[in-house]
Protein backbone atom coordinates (compact mmCIF):
# COMPACT_ATOMS: atom_id res chain seq x y z
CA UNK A 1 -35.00 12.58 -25.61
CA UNK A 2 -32.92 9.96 -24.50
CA UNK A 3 -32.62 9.01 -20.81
CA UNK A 4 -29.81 8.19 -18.78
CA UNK A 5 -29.66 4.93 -16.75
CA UNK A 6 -28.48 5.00 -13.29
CA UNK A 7 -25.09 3.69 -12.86
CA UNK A 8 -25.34 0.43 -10.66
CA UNK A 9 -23.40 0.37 -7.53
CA UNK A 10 -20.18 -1.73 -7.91
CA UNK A 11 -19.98 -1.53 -11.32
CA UNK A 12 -17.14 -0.15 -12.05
CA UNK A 13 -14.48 -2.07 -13.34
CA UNK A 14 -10.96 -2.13 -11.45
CA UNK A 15 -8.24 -0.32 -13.25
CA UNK A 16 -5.81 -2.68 -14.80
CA UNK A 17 -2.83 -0.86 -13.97
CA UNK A 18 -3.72 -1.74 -10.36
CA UNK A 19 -4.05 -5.45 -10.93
CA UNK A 20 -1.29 -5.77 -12.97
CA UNK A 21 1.40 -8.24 -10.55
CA UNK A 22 4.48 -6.20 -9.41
CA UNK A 23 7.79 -8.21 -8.27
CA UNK A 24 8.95 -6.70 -4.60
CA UNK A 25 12.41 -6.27 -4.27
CA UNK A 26 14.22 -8.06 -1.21
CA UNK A 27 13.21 -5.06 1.55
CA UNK A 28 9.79 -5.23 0.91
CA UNK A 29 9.13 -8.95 0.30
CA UNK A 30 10.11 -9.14 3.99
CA UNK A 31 7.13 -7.76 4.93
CA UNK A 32 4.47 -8.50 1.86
CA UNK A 33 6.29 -12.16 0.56
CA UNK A 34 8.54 -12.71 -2.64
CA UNK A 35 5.74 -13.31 -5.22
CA UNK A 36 4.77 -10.95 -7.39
CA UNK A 37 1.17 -8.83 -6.49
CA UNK A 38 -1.06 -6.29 -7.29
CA UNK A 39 -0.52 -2.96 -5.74
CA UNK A 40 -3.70 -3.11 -3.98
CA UNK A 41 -2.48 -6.51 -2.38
CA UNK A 42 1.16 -5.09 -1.56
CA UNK A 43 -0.98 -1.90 0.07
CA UNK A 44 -3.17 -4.22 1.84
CA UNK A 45 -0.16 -6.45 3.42
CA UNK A 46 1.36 -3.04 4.68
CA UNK A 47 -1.65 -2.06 6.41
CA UNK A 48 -2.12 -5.68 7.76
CA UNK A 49 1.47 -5.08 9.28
CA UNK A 50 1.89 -1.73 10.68
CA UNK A 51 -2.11 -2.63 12.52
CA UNK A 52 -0.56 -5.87 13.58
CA UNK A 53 2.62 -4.17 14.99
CA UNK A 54 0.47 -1.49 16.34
CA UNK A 55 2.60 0.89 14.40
CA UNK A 56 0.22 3.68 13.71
CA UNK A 57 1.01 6.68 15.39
CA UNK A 58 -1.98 7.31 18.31
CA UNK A 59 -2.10 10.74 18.22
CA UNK A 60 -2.63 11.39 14.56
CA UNK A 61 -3.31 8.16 12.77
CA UNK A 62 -2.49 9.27 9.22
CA UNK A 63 1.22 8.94 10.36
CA UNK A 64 2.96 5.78 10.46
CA UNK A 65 5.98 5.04 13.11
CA UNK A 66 8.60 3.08 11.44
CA UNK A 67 10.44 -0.17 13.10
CA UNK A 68 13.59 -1.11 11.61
CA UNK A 69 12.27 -2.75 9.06
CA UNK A 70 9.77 -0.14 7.50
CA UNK A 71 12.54 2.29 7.81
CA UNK A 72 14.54 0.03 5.36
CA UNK A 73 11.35 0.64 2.89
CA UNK A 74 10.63 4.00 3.99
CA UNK A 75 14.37 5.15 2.81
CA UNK A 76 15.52 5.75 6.92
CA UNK A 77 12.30 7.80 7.71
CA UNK A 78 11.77 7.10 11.18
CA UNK A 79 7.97 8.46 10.78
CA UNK A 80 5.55 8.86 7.40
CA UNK A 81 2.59 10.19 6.11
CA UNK A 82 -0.15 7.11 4.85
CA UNK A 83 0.14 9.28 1.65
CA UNK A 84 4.01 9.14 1.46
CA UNK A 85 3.93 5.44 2.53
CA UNK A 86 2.51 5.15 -0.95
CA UNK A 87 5.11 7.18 -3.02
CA UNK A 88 8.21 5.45 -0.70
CA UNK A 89 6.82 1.68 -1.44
CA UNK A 90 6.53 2.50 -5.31
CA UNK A 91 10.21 2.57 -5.52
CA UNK A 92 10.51 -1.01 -4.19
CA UNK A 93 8.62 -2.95 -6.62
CA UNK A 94 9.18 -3.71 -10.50
């Protein structure tokens, strides 16, 4: 009978479709630069923002309140969901 070993923590290996660089379009590199980046980086430089610009809504955090120029990425939305931030930023990078 064959054992299993126990998967070591940190293993796992990032997906590639993640690291692969994407090219911003002009809205977005405004706020994550002009060079092409992973999605994880473009997600990071969001975050990095919105904290910075104390943009996160205070009474429920998972909701982001945009300035004028996260509305220009956010398609007018004056307010978002973290989880829609996602979907709206997808449609600015190639």
């Amino acid at each position: 009978m064959a054992t299993k070993k126990p998967a070591k923590k940190g293993s796992k290996k990032p997906n590639a479709a993640f690291m692969k660089p994407l090219q911003p379009d002009t809205v977005l590199a405004e706020v994550v630069g002009e060079k092409p980046i992973p999605r994880t980086e473009i997600t990071k430089r969001l975050w990095a923002y919105i904290k910075k610009n104390k943009l996160q809504n205070p009474k429920d955090r998972r909701r982001i309140d945009a300035d004028d120029l996260l509305k220009a990425i956010f398609n007018g939305k004056k307010q978002v969901s973290m989880f829609e931030m996602t979907k709206l930023v997808a449609g600015h990078v190639s």
